[in-house]
PDB file of N, CA and C in Angstrom:
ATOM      1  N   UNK A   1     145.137 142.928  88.285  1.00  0.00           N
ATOM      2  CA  UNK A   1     145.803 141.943  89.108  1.00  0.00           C
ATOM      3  C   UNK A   1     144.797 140.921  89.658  1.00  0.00           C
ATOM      4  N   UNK A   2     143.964 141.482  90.043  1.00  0.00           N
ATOM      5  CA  UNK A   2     143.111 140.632  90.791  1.00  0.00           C
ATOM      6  C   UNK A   2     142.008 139.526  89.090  1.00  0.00           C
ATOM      7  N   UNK A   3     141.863 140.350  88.281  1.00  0.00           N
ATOM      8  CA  UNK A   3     141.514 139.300  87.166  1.00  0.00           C
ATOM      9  C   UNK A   3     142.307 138.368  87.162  1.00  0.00           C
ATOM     10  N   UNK A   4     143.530 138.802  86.840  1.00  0.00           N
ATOM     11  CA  UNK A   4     144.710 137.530  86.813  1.00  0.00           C
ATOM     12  C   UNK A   4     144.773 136.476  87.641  1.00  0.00           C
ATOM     13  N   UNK A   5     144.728 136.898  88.948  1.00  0.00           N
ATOM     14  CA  UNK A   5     144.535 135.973  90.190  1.00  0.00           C
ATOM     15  C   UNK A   5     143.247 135.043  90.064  1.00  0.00           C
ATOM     16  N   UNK A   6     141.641 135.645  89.627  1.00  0.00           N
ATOM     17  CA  UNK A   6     141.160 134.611  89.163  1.00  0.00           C
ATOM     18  C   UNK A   6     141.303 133.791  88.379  1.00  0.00           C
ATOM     19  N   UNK A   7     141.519 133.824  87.035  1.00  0.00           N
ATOM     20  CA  UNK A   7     142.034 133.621  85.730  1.00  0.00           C
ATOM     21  C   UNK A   7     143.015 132.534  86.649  1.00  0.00           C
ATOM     22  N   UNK A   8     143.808 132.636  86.492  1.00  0.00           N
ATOM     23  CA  UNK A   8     144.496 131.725  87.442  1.00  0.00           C
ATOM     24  C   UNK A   8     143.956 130.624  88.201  1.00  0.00           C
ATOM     25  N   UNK A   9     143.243 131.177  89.213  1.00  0.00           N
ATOM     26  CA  UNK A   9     142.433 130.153  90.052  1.00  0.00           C
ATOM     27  C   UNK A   9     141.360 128.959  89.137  1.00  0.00           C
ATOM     28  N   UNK A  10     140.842 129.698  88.251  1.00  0.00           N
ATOM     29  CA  UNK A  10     139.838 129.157  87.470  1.00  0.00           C
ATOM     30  C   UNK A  10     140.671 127.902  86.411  1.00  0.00           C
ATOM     31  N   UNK A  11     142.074 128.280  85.843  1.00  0.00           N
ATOM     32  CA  UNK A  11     142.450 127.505  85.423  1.00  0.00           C
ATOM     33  C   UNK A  11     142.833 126.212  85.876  1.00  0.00           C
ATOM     34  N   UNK A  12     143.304 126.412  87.346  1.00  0.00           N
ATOM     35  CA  UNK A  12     143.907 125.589  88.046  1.00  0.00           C
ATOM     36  C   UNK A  12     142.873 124.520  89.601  1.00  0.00           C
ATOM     37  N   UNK A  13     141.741 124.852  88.644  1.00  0.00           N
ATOM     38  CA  UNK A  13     140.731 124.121  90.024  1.00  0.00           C
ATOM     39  C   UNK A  13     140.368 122.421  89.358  1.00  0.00           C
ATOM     40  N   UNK A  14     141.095 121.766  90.358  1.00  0.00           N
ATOM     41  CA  UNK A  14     141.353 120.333  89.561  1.00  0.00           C
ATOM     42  C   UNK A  14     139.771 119.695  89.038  1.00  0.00           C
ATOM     43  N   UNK A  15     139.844 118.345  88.549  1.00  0.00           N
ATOM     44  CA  UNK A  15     139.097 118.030  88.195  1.00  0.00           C
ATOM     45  C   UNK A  15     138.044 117.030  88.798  1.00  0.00           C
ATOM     46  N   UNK A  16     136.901 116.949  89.189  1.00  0.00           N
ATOM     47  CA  UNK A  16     136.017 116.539  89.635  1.00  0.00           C
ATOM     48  C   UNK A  16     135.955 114.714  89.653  1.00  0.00           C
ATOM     49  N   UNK A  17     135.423 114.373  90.219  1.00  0.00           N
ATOM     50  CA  UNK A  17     135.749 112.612  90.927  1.00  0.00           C
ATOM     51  C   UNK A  17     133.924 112.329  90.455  1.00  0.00           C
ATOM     52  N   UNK A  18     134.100 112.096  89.872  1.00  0.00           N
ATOM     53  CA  UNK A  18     132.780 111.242  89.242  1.00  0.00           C
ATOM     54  C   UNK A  18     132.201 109.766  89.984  1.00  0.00           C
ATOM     55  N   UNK A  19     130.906 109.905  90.637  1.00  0.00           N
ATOM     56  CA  UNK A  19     130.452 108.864  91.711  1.00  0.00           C
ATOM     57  C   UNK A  19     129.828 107.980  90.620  1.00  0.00           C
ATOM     58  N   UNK A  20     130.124 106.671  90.821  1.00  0.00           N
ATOM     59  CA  UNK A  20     129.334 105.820  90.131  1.00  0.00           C
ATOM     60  C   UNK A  20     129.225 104.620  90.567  1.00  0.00           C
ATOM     61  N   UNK A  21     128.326 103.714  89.800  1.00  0.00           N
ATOM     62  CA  UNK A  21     128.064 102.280  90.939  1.00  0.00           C
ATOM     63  C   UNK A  21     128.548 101.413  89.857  1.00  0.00           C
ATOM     64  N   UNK A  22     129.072 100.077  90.465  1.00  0.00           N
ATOM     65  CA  UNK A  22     129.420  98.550  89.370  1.00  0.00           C
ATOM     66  C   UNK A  22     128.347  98.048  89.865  1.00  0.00           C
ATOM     67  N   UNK A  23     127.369  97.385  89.802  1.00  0.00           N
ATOM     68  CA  UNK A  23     126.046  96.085  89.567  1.00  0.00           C
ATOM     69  C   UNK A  23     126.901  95.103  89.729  1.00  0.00           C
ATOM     70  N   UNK A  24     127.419  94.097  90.309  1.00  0.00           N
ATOM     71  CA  UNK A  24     127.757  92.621  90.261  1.00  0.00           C
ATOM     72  C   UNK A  24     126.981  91.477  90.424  1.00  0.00           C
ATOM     73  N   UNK A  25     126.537  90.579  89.598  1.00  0.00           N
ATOM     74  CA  UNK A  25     125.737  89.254  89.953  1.00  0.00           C
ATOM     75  C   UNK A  25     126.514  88.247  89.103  1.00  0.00           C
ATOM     76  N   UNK A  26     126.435  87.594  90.702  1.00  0.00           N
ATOM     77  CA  UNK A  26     127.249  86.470  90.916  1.00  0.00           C
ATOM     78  C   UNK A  26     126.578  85.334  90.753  1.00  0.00           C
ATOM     79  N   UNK A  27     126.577  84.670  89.359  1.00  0.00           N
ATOM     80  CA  UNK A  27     125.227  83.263  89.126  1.00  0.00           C
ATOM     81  C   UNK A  27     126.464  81.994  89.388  1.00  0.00           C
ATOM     82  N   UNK A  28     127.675  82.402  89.661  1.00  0.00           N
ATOM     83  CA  UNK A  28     128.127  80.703  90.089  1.00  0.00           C
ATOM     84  C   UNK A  28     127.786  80.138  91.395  1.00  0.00           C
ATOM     85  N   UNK A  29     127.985  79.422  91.342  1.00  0.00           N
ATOM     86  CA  UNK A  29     127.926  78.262  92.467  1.00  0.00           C
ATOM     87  C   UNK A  29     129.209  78.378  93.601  1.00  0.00           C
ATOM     88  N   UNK A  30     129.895  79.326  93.345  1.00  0.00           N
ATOM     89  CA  UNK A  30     130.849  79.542  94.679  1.00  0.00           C
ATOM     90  C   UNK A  30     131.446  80.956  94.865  1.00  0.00           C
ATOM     91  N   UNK A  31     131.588  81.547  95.968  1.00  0.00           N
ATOM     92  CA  UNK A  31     131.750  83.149  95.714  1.00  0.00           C
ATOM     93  C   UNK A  31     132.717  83.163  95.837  1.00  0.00           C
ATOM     94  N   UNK A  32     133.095  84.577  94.673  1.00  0.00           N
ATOM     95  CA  UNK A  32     133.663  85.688  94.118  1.00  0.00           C
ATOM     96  C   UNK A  32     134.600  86.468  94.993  1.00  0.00           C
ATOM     97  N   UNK A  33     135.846  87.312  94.833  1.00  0.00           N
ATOM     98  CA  UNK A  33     136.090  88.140  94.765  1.00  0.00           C
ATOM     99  C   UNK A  33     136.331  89.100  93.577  1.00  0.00           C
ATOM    100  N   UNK A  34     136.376  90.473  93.938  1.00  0.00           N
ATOM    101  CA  UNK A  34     136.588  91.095  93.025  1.00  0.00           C
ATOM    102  C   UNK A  34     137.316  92.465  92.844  1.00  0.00           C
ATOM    103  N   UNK A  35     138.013  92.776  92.200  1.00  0.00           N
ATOM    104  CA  UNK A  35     138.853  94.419  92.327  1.00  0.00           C
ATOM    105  C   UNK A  35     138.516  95.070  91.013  1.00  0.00           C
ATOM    106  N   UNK A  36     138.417  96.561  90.968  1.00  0.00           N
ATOM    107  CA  UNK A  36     138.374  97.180  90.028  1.00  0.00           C
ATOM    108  C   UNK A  36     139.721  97.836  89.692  1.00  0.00           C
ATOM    109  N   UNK A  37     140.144  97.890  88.804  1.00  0.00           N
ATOM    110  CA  UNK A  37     141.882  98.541  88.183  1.00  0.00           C
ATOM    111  C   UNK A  37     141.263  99.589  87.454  1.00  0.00           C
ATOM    112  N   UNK A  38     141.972 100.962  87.566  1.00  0.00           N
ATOM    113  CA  UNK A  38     142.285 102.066  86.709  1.00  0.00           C
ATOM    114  C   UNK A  38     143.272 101.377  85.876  1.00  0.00           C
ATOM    115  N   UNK A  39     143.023 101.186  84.175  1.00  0.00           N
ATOM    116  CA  UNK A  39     144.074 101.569  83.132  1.00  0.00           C
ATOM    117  C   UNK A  39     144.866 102.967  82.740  1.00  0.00           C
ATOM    118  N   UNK A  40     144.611 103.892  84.009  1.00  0.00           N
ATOM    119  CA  UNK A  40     144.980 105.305  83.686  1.00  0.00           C
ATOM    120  C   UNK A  40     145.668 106.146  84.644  1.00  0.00           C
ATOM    121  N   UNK A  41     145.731 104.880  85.402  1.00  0.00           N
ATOM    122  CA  UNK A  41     146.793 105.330  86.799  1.00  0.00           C
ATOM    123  C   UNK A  41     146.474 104.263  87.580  1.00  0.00           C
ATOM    124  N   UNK A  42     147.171 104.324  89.013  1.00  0.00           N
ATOM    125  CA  UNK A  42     147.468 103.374  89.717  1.00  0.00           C
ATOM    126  C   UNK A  42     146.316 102.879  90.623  1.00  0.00           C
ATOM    127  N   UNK A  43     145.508 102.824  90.721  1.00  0.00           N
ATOM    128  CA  UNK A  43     144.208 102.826  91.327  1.00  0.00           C
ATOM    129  C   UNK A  43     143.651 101.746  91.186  1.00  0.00           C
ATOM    130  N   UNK A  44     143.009 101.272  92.380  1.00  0.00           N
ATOM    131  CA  UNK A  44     142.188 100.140  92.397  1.00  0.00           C
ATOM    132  C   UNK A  44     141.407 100.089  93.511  1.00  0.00           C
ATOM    133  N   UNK A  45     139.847  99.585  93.086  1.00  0.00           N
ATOM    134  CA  UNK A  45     139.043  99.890  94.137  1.00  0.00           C
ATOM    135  C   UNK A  45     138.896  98.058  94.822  1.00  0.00           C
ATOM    136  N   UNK A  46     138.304  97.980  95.893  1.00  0.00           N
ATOM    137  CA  UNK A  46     138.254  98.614  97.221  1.00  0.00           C
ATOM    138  C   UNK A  46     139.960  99.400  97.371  1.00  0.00           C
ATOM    139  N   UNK A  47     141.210  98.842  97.367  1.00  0.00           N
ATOM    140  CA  UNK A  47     141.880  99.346  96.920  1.00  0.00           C
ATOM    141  C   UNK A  47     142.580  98.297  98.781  1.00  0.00           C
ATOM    142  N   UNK A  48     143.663  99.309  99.295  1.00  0.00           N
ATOM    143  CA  UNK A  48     144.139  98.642 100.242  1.00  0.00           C
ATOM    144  C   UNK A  48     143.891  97.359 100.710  1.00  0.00           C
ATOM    145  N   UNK A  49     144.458  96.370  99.687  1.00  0.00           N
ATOM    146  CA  UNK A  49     144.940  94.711 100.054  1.00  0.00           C
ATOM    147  C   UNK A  49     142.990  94.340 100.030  1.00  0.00           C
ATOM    148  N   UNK A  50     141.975  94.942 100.431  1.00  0.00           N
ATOM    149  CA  UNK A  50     140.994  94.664 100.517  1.00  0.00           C
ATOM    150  C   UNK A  50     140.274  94.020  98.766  1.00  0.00           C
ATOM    151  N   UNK A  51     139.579  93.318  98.795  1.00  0.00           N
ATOM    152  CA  UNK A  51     138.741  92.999  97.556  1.00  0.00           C
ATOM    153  C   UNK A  51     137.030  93.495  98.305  1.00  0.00           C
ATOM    154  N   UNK A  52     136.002  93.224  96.696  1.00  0.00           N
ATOM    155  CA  UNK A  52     134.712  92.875  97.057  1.00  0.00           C
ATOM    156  C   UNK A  52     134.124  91.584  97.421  1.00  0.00           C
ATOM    157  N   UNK A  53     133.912  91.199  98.104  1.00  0.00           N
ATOM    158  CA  UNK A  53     133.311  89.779  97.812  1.00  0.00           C
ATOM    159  C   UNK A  53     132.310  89.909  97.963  1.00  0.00           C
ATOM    160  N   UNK A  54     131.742  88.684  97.087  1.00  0.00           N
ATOM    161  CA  UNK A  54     130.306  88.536  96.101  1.00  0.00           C
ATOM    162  C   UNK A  54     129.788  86.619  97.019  1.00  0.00           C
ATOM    163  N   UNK A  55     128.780  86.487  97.113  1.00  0.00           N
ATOM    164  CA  UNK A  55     128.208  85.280  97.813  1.00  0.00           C
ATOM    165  C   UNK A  55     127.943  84.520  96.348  1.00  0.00           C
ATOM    166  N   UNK A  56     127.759  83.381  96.353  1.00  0.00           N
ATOM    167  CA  UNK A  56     127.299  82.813  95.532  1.00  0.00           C
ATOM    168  C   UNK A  56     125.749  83.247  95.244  1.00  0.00           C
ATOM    169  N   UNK A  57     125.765  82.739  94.114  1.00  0.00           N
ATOM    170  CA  UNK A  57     123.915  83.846  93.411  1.00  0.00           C
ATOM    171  C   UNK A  57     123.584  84.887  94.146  1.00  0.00           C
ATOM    172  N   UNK A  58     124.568  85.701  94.859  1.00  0.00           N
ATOM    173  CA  UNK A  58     124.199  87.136  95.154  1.00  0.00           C
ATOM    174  C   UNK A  58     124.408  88.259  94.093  1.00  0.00           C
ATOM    175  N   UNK A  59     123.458  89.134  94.647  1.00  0.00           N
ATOM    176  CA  UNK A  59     123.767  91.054  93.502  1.00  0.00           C
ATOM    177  C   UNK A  59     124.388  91.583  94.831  1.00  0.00           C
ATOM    178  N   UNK A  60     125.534  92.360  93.983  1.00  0.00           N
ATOM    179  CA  UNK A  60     126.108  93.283  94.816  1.00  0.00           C
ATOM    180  C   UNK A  60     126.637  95.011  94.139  1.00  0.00           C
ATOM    181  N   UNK A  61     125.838  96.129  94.675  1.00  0.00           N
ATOM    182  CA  UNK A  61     125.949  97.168  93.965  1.00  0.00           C
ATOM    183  C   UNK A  61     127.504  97.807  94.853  1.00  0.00           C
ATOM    184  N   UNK A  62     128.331  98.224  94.060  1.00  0.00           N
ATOM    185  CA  UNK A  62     129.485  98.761  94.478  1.00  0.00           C
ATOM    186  C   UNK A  62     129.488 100.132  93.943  1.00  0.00           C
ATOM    187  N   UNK A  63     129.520 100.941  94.893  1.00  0.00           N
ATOM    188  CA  UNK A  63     129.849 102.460  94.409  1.00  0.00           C
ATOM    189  C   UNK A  63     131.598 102.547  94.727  1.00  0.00           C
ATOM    190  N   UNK A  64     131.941 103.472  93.332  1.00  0.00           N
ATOM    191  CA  UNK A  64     133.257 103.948  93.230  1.00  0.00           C
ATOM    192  C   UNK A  64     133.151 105.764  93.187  1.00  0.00           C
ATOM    193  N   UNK A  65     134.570 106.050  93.496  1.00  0.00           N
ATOM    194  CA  UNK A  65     134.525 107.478  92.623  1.00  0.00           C
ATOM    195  C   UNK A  65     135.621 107.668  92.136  1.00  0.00           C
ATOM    196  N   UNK A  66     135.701 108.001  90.875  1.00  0.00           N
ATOM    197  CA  UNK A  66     136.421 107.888  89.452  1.00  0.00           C
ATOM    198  C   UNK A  66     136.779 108.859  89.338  1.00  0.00           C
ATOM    199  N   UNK A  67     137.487 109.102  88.216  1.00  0.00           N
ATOM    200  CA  UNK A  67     138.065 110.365  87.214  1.00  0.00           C
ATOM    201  C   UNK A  67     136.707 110.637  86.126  1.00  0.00           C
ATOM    202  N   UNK A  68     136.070 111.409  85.322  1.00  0.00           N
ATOM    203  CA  UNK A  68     135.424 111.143  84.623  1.00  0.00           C
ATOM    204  C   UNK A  68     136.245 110.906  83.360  1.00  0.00           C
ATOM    205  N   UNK A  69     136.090 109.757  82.717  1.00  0.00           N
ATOM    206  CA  UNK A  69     136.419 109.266  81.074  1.00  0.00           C
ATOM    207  C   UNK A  69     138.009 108.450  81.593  1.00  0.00           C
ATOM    208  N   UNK A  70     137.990 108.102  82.723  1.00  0.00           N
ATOM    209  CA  UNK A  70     138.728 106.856  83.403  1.00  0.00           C
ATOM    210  C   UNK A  70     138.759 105.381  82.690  1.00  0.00           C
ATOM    211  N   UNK A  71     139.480 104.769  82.456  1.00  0.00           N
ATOM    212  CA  UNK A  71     139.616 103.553  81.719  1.00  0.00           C
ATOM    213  C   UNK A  71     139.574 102.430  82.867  1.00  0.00           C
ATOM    214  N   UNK A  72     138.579 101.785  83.361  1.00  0.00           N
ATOM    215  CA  UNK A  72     138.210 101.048  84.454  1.00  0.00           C
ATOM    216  C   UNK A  72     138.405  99.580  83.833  1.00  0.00           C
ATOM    217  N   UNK A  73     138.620  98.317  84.457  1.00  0.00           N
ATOM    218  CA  UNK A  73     138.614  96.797  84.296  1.00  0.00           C
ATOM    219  C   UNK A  73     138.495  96.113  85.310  1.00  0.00           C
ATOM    220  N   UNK A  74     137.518  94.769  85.314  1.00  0.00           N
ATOM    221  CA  UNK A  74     137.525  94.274  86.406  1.00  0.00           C
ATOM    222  C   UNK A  74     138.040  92.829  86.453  1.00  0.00           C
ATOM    223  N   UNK A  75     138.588  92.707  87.864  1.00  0.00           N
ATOM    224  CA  UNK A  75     139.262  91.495  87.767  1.00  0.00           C
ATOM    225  C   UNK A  75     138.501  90.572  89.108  1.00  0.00           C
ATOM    226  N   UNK A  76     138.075  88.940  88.489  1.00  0.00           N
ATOM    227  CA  UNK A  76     137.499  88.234  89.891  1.00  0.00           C
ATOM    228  C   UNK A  76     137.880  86.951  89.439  1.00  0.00           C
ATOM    229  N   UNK A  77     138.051  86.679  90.756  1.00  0.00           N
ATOM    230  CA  UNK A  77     138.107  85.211  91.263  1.00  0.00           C
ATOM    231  C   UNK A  77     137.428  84.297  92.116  1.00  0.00           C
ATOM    232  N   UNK A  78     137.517  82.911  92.560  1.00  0.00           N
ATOM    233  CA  UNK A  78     137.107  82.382  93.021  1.00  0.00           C
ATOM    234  C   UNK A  78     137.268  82.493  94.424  1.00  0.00           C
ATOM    235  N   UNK A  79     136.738  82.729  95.397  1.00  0.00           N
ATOM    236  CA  UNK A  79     137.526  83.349  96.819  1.00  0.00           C
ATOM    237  C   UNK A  79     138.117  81.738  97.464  1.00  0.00           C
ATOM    238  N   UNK A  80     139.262  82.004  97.156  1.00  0.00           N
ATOM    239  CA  UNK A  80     139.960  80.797  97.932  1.00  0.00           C
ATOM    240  C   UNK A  80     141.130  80.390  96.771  1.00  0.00           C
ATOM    241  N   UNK A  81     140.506  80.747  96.246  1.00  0.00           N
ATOM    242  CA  UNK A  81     141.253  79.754  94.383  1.00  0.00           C
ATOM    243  C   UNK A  81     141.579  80.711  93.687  1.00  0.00           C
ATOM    244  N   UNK A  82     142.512  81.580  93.340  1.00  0.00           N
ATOM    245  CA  UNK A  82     142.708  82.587  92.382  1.00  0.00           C
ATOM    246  C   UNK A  82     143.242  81.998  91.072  1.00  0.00           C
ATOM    247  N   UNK A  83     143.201  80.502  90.673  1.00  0.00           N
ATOM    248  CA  UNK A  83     143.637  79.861  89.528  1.00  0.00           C
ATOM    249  C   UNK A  83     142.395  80.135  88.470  1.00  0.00           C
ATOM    250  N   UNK A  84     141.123  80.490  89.392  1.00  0.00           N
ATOM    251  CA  UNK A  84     140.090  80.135  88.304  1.00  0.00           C
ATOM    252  C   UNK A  84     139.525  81.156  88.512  1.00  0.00           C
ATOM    253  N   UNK A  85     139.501  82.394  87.461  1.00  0.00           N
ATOM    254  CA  UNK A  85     139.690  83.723  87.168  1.00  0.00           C
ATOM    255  C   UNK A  85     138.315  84.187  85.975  1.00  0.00           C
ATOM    256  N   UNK A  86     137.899  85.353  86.136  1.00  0.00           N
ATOM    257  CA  UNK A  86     137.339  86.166  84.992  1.00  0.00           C
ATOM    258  C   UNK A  86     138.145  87.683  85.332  1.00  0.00           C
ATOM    259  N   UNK A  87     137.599  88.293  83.640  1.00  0.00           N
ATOM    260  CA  UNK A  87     138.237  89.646  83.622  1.00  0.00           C
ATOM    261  C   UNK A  87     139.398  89.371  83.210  1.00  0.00           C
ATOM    262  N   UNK A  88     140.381  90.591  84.030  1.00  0.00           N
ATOM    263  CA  UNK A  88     141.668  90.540  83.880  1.00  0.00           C
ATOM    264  C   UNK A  88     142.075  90.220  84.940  1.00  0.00           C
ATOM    265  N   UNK A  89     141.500  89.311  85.849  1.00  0.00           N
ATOM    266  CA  UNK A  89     142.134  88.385  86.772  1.00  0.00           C
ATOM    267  C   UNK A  89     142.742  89.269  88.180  1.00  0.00           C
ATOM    268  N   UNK A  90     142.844  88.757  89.099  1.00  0.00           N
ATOM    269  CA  UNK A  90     143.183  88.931  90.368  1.00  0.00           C
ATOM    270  C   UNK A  90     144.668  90.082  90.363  1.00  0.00           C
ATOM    271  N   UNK A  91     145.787  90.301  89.302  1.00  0.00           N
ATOM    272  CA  UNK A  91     146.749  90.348  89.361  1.00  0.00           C
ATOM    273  C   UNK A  91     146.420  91.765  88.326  1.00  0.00           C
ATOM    274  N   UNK A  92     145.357  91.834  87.307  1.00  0.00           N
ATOM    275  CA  UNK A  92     145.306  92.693  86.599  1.00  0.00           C
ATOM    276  C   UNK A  92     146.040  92.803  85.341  1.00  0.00           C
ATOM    277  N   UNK A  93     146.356  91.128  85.010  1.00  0.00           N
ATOM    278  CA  UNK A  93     147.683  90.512  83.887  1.00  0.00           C
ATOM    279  C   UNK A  93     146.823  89.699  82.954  1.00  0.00           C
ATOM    280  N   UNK A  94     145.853  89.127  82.450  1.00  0.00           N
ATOM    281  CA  UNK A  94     145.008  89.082  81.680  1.00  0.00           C
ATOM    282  C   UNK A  94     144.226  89.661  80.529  1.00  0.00           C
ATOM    283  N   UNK A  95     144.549  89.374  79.417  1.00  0.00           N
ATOM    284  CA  UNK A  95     143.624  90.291  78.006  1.00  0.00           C
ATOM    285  C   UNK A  95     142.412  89.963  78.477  1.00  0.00           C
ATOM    286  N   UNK A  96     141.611  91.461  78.249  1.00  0.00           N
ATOM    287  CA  UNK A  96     140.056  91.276  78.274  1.00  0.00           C
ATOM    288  C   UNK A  96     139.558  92.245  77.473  1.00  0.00           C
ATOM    289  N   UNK A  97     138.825  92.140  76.331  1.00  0.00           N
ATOM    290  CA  UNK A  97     137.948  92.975  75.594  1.00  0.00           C
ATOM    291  C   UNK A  97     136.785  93.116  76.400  1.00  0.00           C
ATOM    292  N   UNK A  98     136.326  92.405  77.001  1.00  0.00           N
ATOM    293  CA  UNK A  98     134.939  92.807  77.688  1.00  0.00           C
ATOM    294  C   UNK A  98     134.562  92.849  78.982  1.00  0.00           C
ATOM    295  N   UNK A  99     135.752  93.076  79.756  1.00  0.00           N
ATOM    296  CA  UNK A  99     135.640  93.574  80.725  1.00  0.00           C
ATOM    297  C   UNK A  99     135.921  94.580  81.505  1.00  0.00           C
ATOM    298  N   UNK A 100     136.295  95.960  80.551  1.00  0.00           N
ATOM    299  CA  UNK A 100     136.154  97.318  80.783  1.00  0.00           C
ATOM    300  C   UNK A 100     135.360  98.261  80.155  1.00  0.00           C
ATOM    301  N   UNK A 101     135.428  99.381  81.311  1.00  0.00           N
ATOM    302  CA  UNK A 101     134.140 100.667  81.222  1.00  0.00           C
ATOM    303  C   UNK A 101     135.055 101.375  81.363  1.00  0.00           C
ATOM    304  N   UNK A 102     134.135 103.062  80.817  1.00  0.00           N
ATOM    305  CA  UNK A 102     134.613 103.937  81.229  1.00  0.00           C
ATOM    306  C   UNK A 102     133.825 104.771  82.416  1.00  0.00           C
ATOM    307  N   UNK A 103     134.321 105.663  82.947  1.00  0.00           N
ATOM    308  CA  UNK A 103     133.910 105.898  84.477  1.00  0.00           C
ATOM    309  C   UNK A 103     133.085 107.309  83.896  1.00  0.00           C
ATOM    310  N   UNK A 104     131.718 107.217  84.151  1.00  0.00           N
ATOM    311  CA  UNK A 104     130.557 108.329  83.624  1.00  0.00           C
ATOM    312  C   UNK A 104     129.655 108.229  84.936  1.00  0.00           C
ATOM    313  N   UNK A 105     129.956 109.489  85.203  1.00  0.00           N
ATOM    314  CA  UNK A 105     129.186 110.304  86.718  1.00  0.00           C
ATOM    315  C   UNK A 105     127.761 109.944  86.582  1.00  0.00           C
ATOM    316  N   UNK A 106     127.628 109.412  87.482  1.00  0.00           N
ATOM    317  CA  UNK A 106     126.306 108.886  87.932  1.00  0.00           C
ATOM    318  C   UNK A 106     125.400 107.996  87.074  1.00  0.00           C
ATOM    319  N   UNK A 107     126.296 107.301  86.524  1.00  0.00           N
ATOM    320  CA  UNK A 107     125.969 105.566  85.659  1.00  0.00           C
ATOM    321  C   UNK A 107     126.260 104.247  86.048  1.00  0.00           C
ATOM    322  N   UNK A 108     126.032 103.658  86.183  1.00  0.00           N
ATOM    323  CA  UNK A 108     126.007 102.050  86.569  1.00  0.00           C
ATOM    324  C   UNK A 108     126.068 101.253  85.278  1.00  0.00           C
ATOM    325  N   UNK A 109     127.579 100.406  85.711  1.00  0.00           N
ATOM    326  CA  UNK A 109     127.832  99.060  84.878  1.00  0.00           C
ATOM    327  C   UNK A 109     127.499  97.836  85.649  1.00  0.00           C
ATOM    328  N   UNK A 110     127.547  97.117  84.758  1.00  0.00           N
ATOM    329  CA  UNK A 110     126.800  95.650  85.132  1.00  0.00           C
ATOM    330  C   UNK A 110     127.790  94.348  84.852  1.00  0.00           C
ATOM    331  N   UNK A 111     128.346  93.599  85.862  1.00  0.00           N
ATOM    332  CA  UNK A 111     129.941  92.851  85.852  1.00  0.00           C
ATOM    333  C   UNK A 111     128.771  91.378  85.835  1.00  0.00           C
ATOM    334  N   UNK A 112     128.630  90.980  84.711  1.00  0.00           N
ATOM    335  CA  UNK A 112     127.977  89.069  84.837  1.00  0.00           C
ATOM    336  C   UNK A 112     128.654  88.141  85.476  1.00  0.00           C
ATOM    337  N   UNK A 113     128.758  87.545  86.203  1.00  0.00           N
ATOM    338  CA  UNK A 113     129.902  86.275  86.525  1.00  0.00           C
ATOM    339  C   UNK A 113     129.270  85.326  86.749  1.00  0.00           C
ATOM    340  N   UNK A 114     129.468  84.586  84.811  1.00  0.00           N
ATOM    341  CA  UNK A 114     128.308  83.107  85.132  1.00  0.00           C
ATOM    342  C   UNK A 114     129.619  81.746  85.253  1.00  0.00           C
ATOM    343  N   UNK A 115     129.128  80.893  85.609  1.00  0.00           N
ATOM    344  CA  UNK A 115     130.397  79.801  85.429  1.00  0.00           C
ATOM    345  C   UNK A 115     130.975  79.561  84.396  1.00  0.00           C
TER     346      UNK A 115
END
């Protein structure tokens, strides 16, 4: 009985949240916001109505914590102007081949945002 009860426990101990950082440098001439979207559920970092914002020609390291093998995308804009977009944009409604990662415990991606 008591095997079983582990056996059990062991099957059912969820799965681990993988810490990792995004790198952002911001080479335009006017700052950024920015959100990260899960393609694998509903998630988005900073997440509550909040974005990142990025200064003009600033680096900004953002730590998340993920799912591991999470389908991540990032979406930024111009802070003030959400017409003029990289990624998959402010709304998360944009095709982008190159602006998603996958979420790997204790690795850092690197988000370019040149003009």
């Amino acid at each position: 009985m008591i095997r079983a009860l582990l056996a059990a426990l062991l099957l059912t101990t969820p799965a681990f949240a993988a810490d990792m950082s995004v790198f952002v440098r911001n080479q335009r001439l006017d700052g950024v916001a920015l959100e990260l979207f899960s393609r694998d559920s509903e998630k988005v970092w900073p997440g509550g109505d909040k974005v990142f914002l990025i200064r003009p020609g600033a680096k900004k390291s953002v730590p998340i914590s993920c799912e591991p093998g999470e389908h991540i995308c990032w979406g930024a804009w111009v802070n003030g102007d959400d017409s003029i977009t990289a990624g998959v944009g402010p709304d998360n409604d944009r095709p982008c081949d190159t602006c998603c990662f996958i979420c790997t415990e204790h690795s850092t991606e690197t988000v370019d945002l040149a003009e």
